[in-house]
Protein backbone atom coordinates (compact mmCIF):
# COMPACT_ATOMS: atom_id res chain seq x y z
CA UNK A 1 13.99 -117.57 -215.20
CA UNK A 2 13.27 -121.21 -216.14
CA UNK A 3 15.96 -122.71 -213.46
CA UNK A 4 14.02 -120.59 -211.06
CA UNK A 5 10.72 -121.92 -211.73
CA UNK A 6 12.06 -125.08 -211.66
CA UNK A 7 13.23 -124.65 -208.62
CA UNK A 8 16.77 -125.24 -209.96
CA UNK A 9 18.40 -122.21 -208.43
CA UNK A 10 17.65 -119.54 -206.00
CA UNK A 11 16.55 -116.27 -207.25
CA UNK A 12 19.51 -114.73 -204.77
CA UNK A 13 21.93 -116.93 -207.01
CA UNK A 14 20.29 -116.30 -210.45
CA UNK A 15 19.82 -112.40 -209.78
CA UNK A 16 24.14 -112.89 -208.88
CA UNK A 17 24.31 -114.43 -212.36
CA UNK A 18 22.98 -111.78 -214.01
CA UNK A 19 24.68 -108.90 -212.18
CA UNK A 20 21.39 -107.20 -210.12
CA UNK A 21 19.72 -106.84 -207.37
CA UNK A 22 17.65 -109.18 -205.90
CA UNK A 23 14.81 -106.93 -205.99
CA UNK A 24 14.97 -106.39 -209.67
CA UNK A 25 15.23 -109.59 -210.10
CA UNK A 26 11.78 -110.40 -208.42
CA UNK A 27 10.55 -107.66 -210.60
CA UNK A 28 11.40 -109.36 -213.65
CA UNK A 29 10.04 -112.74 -212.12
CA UNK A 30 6.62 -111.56 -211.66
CA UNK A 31 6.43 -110.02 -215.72
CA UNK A 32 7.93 -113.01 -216.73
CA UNK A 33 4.97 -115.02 -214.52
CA UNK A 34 2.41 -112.55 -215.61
CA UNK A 35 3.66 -112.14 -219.54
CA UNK A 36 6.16 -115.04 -220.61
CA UNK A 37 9.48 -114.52 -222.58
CA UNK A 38 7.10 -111.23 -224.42
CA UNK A 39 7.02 -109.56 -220.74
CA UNK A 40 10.93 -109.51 -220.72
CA UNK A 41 10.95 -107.70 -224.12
CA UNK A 42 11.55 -103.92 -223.03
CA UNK A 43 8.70 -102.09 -223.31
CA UNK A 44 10.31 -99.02 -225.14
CA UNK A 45 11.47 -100.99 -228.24
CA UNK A 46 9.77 -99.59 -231.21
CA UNK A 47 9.03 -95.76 -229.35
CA UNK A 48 10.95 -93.19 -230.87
CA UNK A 49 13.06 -90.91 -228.14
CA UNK A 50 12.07 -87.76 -226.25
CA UNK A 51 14.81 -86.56 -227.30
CA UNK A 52 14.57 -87.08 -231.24
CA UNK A 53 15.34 -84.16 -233.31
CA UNK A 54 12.03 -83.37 -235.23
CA UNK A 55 12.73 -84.58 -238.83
CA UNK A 56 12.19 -80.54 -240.18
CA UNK A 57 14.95 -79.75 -238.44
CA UNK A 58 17.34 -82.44 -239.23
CA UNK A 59 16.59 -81.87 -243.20
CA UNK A 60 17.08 -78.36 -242.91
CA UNK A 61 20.83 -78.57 -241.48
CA UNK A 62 21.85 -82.02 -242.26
CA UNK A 63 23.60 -80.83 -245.48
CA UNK A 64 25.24 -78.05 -243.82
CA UNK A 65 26.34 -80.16 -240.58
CA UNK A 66 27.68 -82.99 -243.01
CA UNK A 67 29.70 -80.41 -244.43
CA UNK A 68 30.99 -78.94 -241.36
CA UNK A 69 31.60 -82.97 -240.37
CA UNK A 70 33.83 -83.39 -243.60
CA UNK A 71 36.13 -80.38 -242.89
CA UNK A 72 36.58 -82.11 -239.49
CA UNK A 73 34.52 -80.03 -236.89
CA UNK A 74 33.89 -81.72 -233.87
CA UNK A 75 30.30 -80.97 -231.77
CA UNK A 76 30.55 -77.99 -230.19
CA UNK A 77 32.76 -76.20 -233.20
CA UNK A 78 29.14 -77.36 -234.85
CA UNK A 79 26.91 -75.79 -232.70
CA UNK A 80 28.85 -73.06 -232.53
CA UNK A 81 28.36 -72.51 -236.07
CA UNK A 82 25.12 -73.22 -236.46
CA UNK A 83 24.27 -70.33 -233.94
CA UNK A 84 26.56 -68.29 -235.92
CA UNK A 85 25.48 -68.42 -239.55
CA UNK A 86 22.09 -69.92 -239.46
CA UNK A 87 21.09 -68.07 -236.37
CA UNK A 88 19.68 -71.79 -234.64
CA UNK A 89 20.42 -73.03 -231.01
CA UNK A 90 21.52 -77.02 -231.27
CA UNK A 91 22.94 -78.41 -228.35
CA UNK A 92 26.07 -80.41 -228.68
């Protein structure tokens, strides 16, 4: 970003560099204008996923899936269990 603003390279060459498009590039060149090195920082560090399992959940069958894990079960063998004994739908 800095040899760009320096005019030391193109942003066709530095977007080359770093393996996108030219247009992403620009994208990143205007947050980094806007925001500094911060702006370049992604903006979902610290959010916890959509697609976290809620924390009730986990407690209630990490024990048993730990167990399952130790006998050597692999994912679906897991699941599959889980919807057999403990009656609960957990994908894969």
């Amino acid at each position: 970003m800095e040899r760009v603003e320096e005019k030391r390279t193109s942003p066709k060459n530095a977007a080359a560099r770093l393996g996108i498009s030219e247009r992403q590039f620009r994208r990143i060149l205007l947050i980094y204008r806007l925001e500094g090195e911060a702006g370049l920082v992604s903006r979902k560090r610290g959010v916890p996923s959509n697609r976290m399992m809620e924390e009730s959940i986990r407690v209630m069958d990490g024990g048993f899936i730990q167990d399952l894990l130790v006998k050597g079960f692999g994912p679906t063998l897991i699941s599959e269990k889980l919807e057999e004994i403990k009656e609960f739908c957990l994908s894969k």
